[in-house]
Protein backbone atom coordinates (compact mmCIF):
# COMPACT_ATOMS: atom_id res chain seq x y z
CA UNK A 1 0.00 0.00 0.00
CA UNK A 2 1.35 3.45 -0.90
CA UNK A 3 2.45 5.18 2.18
CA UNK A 4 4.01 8.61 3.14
CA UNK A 5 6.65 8.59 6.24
CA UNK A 6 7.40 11.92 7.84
CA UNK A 7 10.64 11.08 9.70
CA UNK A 8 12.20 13.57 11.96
CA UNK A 9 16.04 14.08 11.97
CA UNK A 10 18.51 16.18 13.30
CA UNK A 11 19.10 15.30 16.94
CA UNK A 12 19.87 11.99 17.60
CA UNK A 13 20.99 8.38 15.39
CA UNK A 14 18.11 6.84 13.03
CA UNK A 15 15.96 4.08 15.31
CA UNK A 16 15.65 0.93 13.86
CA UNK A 17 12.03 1.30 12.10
CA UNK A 18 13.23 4.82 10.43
CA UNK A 19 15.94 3.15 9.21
CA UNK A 20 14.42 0.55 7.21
CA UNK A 21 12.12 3.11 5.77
CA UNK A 22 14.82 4.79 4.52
CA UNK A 23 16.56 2.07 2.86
CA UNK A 24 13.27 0.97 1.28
CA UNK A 25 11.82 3.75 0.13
CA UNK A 26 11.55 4.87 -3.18
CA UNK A 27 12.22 8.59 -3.31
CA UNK A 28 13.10 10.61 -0.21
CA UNK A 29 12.21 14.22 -0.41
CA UNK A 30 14.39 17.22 1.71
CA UNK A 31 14.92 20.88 1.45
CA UNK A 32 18.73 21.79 0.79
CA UNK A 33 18.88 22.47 4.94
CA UNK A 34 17.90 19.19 5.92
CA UNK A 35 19.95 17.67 2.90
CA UNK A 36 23.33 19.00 4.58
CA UNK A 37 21.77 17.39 8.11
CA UNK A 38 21.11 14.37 6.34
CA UNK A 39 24.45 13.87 4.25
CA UNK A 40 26.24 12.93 8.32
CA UNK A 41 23.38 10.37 8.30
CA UNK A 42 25.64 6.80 8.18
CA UNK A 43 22.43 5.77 6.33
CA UNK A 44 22.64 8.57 3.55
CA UNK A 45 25.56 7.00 1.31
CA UNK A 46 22.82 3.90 0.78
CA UNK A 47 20.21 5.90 -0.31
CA UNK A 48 22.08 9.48 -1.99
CA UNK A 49 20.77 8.41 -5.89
CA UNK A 50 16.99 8.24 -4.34
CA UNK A 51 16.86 11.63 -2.40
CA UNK A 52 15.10 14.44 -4.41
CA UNK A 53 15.71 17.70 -3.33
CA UNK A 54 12.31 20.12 -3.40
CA UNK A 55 12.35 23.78 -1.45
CA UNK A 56 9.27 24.37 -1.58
CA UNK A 57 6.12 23.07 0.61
CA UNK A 58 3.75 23.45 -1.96
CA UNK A 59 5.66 22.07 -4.09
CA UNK A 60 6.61 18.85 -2.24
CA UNK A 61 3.13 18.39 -1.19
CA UNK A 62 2.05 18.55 -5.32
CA UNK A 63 4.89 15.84 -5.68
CA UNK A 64 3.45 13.18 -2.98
CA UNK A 65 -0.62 14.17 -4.26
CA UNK A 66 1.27 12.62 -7.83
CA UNK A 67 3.22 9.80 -6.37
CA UNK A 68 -0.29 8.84 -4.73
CA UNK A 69 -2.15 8.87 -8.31
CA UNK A 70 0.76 6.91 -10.05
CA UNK A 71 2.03 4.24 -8.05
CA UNK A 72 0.03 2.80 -5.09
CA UNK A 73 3.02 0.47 -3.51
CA UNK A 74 5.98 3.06 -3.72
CA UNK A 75 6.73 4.36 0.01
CA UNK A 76 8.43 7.96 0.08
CA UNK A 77 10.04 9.28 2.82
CA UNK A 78 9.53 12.97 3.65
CA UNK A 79 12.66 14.37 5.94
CA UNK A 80 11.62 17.19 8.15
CA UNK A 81 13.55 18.32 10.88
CA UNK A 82 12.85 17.37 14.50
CA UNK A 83 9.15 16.79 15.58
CA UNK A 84 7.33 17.15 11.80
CA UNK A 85 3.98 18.03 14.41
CA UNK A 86 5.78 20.45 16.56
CA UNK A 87 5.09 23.27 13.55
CA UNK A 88 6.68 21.39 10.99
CA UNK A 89 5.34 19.74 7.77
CA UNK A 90 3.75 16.92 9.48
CA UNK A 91 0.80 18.88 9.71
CA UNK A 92 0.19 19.91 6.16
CA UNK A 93 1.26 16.23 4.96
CA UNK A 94 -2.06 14.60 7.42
CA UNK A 95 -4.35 17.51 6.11
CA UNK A 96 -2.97 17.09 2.53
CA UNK A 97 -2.80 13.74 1.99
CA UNK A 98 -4.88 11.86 5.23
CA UNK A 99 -4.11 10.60 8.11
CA UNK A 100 -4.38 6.93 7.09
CA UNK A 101 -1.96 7.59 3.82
CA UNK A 102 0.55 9.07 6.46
CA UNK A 103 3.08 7.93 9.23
CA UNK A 104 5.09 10.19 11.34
CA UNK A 105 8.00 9.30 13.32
CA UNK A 106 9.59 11.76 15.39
CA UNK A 107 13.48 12.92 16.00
CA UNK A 108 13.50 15.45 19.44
CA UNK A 109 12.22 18.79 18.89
CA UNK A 110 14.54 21.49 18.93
CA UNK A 111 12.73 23.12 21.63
CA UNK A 112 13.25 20.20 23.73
CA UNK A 113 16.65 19.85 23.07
CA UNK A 114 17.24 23.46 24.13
CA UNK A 115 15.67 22.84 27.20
CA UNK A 116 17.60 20.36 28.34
CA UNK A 117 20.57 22.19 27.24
CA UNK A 118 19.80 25.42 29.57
CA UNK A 119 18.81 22.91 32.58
CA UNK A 120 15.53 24.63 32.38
CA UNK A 121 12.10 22.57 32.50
CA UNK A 122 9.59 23.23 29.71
CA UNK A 123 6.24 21.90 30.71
CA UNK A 124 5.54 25.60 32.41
CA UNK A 125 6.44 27.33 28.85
CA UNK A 126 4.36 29.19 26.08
CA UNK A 127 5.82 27.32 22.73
CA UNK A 128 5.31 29.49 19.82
CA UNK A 129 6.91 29.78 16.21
CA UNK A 130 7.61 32.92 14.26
CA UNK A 131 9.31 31.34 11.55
CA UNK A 132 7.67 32.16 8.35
CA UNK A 133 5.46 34.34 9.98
CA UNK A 134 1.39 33.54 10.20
CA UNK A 135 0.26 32.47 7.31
CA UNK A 136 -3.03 34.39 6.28
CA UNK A 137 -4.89 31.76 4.39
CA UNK A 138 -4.25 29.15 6.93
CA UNK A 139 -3.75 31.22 10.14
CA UNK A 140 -4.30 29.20 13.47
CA UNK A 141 -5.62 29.77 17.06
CA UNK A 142 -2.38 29.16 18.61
CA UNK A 143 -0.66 31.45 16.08
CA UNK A 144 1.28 34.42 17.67
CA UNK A 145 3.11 37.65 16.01
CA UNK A 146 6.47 39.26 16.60
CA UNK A 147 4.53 42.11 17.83
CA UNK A 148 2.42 40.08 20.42
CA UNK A 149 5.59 39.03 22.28
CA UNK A 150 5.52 42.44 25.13
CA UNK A 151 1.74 41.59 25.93
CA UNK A 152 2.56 37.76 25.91
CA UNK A 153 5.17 38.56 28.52
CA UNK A 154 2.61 39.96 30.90
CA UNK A 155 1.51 36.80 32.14
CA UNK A 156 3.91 34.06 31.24
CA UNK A 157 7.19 33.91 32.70
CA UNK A 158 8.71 31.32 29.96
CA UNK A 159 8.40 31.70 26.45
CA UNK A 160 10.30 29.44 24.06
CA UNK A 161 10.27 30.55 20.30
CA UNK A 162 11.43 28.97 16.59
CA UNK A 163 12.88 31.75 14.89
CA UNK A 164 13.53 32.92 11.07
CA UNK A 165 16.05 34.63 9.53
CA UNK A 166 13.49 37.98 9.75
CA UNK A 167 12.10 37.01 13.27
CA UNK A 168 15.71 37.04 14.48
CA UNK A 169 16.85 36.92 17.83
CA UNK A 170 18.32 40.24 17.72
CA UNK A 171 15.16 41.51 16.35
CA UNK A 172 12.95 39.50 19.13
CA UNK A 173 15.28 41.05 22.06
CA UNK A 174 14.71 44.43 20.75
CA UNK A 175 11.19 44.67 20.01
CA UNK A 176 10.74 43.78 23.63
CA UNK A 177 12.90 46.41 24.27
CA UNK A 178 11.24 49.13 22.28
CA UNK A 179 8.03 47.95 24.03
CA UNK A 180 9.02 49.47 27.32
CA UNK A 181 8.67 52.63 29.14
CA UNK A 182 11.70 51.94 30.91
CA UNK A 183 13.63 49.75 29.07
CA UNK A 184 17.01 49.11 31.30
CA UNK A 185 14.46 48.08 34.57
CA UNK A 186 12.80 45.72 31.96
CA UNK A 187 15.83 44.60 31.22
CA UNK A 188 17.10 43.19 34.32
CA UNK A 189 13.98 41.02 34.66
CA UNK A 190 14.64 38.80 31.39
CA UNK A 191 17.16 36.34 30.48
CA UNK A 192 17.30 35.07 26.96
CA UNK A 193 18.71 32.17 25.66
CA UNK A 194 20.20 31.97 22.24
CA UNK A 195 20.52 28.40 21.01
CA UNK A 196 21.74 28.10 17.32
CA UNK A 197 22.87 25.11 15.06
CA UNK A 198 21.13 22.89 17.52
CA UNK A 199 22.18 19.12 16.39
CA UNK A 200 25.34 20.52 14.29
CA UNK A 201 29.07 20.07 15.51
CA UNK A 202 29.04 23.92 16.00
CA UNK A 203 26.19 24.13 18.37
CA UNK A 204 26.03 26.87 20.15
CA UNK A 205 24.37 28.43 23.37
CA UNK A 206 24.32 32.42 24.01
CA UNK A 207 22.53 34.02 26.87
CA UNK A 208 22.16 37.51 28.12
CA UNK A 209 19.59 40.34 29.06
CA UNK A 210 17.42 41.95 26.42
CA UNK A 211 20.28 44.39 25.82
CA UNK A 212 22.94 42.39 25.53
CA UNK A 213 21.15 39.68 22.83
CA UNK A 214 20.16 42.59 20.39
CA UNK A 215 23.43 43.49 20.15
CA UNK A 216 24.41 40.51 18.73
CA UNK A 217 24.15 38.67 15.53
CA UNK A 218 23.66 34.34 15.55
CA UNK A 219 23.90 31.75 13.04
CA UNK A 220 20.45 30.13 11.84
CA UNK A 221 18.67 27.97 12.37
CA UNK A 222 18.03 28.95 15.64
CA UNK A 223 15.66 28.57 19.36
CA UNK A 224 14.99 31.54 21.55
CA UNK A 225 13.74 30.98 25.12
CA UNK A 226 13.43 34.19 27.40
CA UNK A 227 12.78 33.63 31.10
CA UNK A 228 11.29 36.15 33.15
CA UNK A 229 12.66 36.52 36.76
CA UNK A 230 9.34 36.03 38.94
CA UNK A 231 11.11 37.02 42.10
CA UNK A 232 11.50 40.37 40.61
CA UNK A 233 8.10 40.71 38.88
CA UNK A 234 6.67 39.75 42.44
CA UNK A 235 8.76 42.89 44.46
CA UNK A 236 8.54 45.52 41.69
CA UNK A 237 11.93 45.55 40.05
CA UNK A 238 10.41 44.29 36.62
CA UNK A 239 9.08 46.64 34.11
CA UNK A 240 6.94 43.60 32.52
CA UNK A 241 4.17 43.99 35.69
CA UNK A 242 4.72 45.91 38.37
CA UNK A 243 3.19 44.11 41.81
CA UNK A 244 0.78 46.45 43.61
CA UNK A 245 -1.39 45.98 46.22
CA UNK A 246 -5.35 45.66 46.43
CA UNK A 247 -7.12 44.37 49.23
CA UNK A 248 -6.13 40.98 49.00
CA UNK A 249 -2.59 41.46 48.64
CA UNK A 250 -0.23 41.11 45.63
CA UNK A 251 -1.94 41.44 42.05
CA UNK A 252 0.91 40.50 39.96
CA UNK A 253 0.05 37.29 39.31
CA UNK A 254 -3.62 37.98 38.95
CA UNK A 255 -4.64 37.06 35.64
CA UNK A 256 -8.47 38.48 36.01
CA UNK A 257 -10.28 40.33 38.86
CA UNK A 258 -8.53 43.54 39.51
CA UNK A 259 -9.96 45.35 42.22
CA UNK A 260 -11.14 49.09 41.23
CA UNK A 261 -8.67 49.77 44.39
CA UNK A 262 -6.15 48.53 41.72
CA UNK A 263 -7.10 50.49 39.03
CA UNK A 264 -6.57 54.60 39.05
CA UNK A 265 -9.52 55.73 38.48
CA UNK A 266 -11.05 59.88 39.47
CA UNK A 267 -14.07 60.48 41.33
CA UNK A 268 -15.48 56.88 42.04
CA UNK A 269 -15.52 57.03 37.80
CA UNK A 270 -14.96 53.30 36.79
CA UNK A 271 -17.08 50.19 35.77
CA UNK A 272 -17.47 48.32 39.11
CA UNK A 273 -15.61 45.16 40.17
CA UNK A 274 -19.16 43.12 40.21
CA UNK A 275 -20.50 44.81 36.92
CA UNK A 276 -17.11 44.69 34.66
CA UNK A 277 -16.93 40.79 34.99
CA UNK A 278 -20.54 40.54 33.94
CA UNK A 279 -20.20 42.83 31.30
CA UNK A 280 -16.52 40.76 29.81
CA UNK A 281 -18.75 37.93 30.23
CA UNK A 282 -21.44 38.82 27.70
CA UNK A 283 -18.84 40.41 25.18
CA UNK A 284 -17.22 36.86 24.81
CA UNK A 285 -14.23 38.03 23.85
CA UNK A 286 -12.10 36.22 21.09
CA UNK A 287 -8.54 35.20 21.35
CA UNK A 288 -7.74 37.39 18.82
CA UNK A 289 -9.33 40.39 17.04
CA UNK A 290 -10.23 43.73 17.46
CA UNK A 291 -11.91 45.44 20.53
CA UNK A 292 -13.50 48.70 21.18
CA UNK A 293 -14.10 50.11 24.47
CA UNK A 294 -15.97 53.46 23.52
CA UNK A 295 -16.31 55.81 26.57
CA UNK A 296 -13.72 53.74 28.66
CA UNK A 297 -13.24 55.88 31.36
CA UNK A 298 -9.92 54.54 33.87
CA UNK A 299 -10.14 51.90 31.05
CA UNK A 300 -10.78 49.16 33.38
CA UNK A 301 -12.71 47.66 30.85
CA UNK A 302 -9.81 47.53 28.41
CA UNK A 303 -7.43 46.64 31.10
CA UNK A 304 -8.84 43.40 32.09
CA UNK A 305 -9.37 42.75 28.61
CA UNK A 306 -6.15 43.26 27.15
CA UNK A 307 -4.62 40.85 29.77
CA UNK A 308 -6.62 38.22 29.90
CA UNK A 309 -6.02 37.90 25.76
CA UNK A 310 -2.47 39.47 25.02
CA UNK A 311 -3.60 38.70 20.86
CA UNK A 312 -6.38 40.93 20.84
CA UNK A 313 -6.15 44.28 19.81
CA UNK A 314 -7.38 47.11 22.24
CA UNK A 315 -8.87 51.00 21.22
CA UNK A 316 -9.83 52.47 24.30
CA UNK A 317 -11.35 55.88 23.69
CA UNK A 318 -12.49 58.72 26.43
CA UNK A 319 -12.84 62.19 25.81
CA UNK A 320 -11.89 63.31 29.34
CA UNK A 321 -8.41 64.62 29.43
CA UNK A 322 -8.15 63.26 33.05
CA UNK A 323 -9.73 59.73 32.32
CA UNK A 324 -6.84 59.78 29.47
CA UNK A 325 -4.09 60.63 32.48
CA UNK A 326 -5.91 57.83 34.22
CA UNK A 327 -6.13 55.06 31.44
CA UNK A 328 -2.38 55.79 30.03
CA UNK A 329 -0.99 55.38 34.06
CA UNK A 330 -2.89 52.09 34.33
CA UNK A 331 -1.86 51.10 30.91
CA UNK A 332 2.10 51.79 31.49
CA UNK A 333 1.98 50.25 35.44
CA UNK A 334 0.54 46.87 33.64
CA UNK A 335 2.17 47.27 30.69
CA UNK A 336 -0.39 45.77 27.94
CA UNK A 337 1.19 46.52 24.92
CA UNK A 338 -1.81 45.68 23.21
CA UNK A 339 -3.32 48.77 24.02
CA UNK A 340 -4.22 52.16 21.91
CA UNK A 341 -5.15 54.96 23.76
CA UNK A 342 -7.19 57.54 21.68
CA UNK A 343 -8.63 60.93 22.89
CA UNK A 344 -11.78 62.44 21.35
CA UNK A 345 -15.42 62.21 20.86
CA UNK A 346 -16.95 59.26 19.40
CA UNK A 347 -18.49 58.61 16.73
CA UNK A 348 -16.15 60.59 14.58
CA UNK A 349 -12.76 59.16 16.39
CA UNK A 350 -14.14 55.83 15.27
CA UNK A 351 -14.34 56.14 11.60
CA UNK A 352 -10.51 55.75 11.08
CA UNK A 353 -10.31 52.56 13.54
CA UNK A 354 -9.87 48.94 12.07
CA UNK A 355 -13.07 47.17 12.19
CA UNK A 356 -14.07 45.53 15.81
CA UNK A 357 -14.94 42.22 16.35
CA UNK A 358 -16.15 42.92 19.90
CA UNK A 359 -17.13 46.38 21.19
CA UNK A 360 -18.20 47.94 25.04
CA UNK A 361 -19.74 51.26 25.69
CA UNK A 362 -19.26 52.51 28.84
CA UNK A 363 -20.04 56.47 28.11
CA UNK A 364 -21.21 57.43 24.92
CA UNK A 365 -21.93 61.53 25.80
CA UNK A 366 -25.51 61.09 24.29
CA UNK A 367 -25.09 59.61 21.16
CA UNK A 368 -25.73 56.37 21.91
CA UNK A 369 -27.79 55.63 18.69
CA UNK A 370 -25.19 57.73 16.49
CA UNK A 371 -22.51 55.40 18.07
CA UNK A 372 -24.23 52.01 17.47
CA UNK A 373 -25.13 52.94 13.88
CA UNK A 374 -21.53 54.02 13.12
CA UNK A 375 -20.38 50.68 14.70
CA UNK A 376 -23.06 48.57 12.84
CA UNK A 377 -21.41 49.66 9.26
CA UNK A 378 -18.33 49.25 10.44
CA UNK A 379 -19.03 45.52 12.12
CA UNK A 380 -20.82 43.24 9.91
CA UNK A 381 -20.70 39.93 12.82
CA UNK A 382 -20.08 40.53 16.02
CA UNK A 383 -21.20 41.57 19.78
CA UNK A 384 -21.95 45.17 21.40
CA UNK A 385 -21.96 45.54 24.84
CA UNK A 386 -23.47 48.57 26.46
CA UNK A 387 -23.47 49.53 30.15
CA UNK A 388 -26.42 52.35 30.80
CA UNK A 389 -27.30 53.43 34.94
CA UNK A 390 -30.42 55.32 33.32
CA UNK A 391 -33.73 53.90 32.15
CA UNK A 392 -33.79 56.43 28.96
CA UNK A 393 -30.05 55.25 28.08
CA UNK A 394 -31.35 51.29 28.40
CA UNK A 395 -34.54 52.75 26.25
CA UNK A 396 -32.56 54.40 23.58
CA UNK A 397 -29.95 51.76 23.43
CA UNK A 398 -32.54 49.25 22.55
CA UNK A 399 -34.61 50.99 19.94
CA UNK A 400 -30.69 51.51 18.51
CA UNK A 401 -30.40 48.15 18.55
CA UNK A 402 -33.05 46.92 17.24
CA UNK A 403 -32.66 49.56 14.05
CA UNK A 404 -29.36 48.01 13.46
CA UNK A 405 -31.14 44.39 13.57
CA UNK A 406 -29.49 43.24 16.36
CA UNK A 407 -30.42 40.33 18.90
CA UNK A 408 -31.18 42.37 22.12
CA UNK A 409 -30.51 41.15 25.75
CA UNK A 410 -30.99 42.47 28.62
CA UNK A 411 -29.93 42.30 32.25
CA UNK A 412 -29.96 44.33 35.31
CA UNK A 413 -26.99 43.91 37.89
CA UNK A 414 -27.98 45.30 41.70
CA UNK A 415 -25.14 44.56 43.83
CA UNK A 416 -24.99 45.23 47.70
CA UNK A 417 -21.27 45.04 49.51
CA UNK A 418 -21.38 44.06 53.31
CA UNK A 419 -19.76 47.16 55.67
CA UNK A 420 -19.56 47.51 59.03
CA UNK A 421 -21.09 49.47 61.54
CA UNK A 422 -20.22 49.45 64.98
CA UNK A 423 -19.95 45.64 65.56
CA UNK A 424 -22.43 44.95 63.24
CA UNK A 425 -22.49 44.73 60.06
CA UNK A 426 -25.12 45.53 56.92
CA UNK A 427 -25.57 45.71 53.33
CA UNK A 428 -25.45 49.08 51.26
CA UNK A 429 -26.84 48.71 47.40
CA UNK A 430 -24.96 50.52 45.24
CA UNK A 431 -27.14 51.87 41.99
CA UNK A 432 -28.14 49.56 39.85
CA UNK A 433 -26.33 48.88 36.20
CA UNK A 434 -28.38 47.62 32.89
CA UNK A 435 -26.60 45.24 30.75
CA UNK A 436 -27.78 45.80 27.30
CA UNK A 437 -25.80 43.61 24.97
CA UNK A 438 -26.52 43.53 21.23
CA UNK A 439 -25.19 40.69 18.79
CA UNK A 440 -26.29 40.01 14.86
């Protein structure tokens, strides 16, 4: 039966089953890179008149769709370096050609092996690839951007990375540094590990701060890993989060649930604690996309937002000079990177804005309807979320919605917080908060 083997090489000596693959097959396909890897192969002097040498994915995935139509006992072996499912071609081979036409076997992963070269575990790690970039037409969840990597760094403390010759390692350490207010504090809370020619006799491990790595040029191909010092995010000498303290203690590990003692905020001005995690509820936010918060405010909104999804794309805008002060000081002392701060009045500050996928209204300075029918040409699919503390906003909002042909929903959120008096104790009800949230 015609069969395609992905085998993974690189990293260690051919096991036994790989092996006889090799020596069987008909044709074995490899890029020029993982030629040169495969000519120290003991195996590769047997087999050198069958290996065909194709650069291109699309290309090599035409050639096995052909072998398939032409001859249904050949068995070609695909080379791909390390783990062909660890973002290699493994994946584009199963959806290409089927599971049941295809075999993988696996060398180590280059991330692994630069693990265990830095004495560093790697089961607490974010593993992303830039190399090649994200591919539009087949761009996945799990997907992340150069640009992403500041926000990322927020709330994980180990990131390992497969690099390109354009996503660099000197490039990587100095877009984080460009990311930062204060760059050299930053600095001293990162170590980055430089591991090139992993598998080749000249192997090679460089580490360093930020600073010290983009100053520097390496050899491809190559494995970044940047470790964040948690001891120092946790007692304020990182400029990735600063700790601060809310009423129960330490936030800088909190991933959602800032206090509004957490937030800077003027004149008791902010979406409430109980109300902003109803309210990120019903916008279901996406992984990654575009989100408005129109009217932020302190941008608490946008705060919790932007850190709970580091991909997604934040416009906060407030038309209050010292909501602005506000929002950019919470911004900087949690440093989401994903964030755009704009100051004006909406609608007209949103005509120039990419298109949202999600979008809150906290204030809208009257023009609630103007606002919703400016965001309804801009937004073909997605969900609105508006916060109104007056029966003629809720009123408005819905006859807005409902123009717009919207699915309306509506909730009211009364919340009461325990205080004490004396040694007692009672409950005061703060005013209550509709929850208008429109989706088509």
């Amino acid at each position: 039966m015609f069969k395609i083997f992905v085998i993974g090489i690189g990293y260690k000596p051919l096991e036994e089953k790989a092996r006889e693959i090799i020596l069987k097959s008909g044709v074995i396909l490899a890029s020029n890179r993982l030629l040169d890897v495969f000519t120290r192969y003991e195996e590769y002097s047997a087999v050198k008149e069958r290996v065909k040498v194709i650069n291109n994915i699309d290309e090599t995935i035409d050639f096995m769709k052909s072998a398939l139509n032409d001859d249904e006992t050949s068995i070609i072996t695909l080379l791909a370096s390390g783990d062909p499912l660890f973002f290699g071609i493994g994946r584009r081979a199963i959806q290409d050609i089927g599971k049941d036409m295809v075999e993988i076997i696996p060398d180590l992963s280059s991330i692994q092996l630069a693990f265990a070269h830095i004495k560093e575990p790697w089961d607490d790690a974010l593993l992303i690839s830039l190399h090649g970039g994200p591919d539009p037409n087949r761009r996945r969840k799990l997907e992340y951007r150069l640009q992403d990597l500041p926000s990322l760094l927020s709330v994980q403390t180990k990131i390992a990375i497969l690099t390109d010759k354009v996503n660099n390692p000197t490039i990587i350490a100095q877009t984080l540094l460009d990311a930062q207010e204060h760059p050299q504090q930053f600095d001293s809370a990162l170590k980055l590990y430089v591991c090139e020619k992993l598998g080749y006799p000249d192997e090679k491990i460089t580490w360093g701060t930020a600073s010290v790595i983009a100053s520097q040029s390496f050899a491809d191909p190559n494995v970044v890993i940047i470790i964040s010092d948690a001891n120092n995010r946790k007692h304020g000498r990182s400029g990735i989060i600063t700790a601060n303290k809310s009423d129960s203690g330490t936030i800088s590990d909190i991933r959602f649930g800032l206090t509004e003692n957490a937030i800077l905020h003027s004149r008791g001005l902010i979406t409430k604690d109980e109300v902003r995690a109803v309210t990120l509820h019903k916008l279901q936010l996406p992984d990654a996309g575009v989100f408005w918060d129109v009217g932020a405010g302190s941008g608490s909104v946008s705060l919790e937002a932007a850190r709970l999804f580091p991909r997604l794309s934040v416009f906060a805008v407030e038309r209050d000079e010292e909501q602005i002060k506000n929002m950019t000081a919470n911004r900087d002392r949690f440093q989401v990177q994903n964030t755009t701060i704009l100051h004006g009045q909406a609608p007209d500050i949103l005509t120039e804005l990419p298109s949202p996928d999600r979008v809150f209204i906290g204030g809208s300075g009257g023009s609630i309807g103007a606002i919703i029918e400016m965001i309804s040409n801009k937004m073909k699919r997605g969900i609105i979320v508006v916060n109104a503390t007056t029966v003629e906003t809720l009123n408005l909002t819905v006859e807005a919605f409902k123009r717009a042909h919207y699915l309306v929903q509506v909730s009211q959120i009364s919340v009461s917080r325990m205080k004490s008096i004396g040694d007692g104790h009672f409950f005061s009800a703060q005013n209550p908060v509709f929850v208008i949230k429109g989706e088509k």
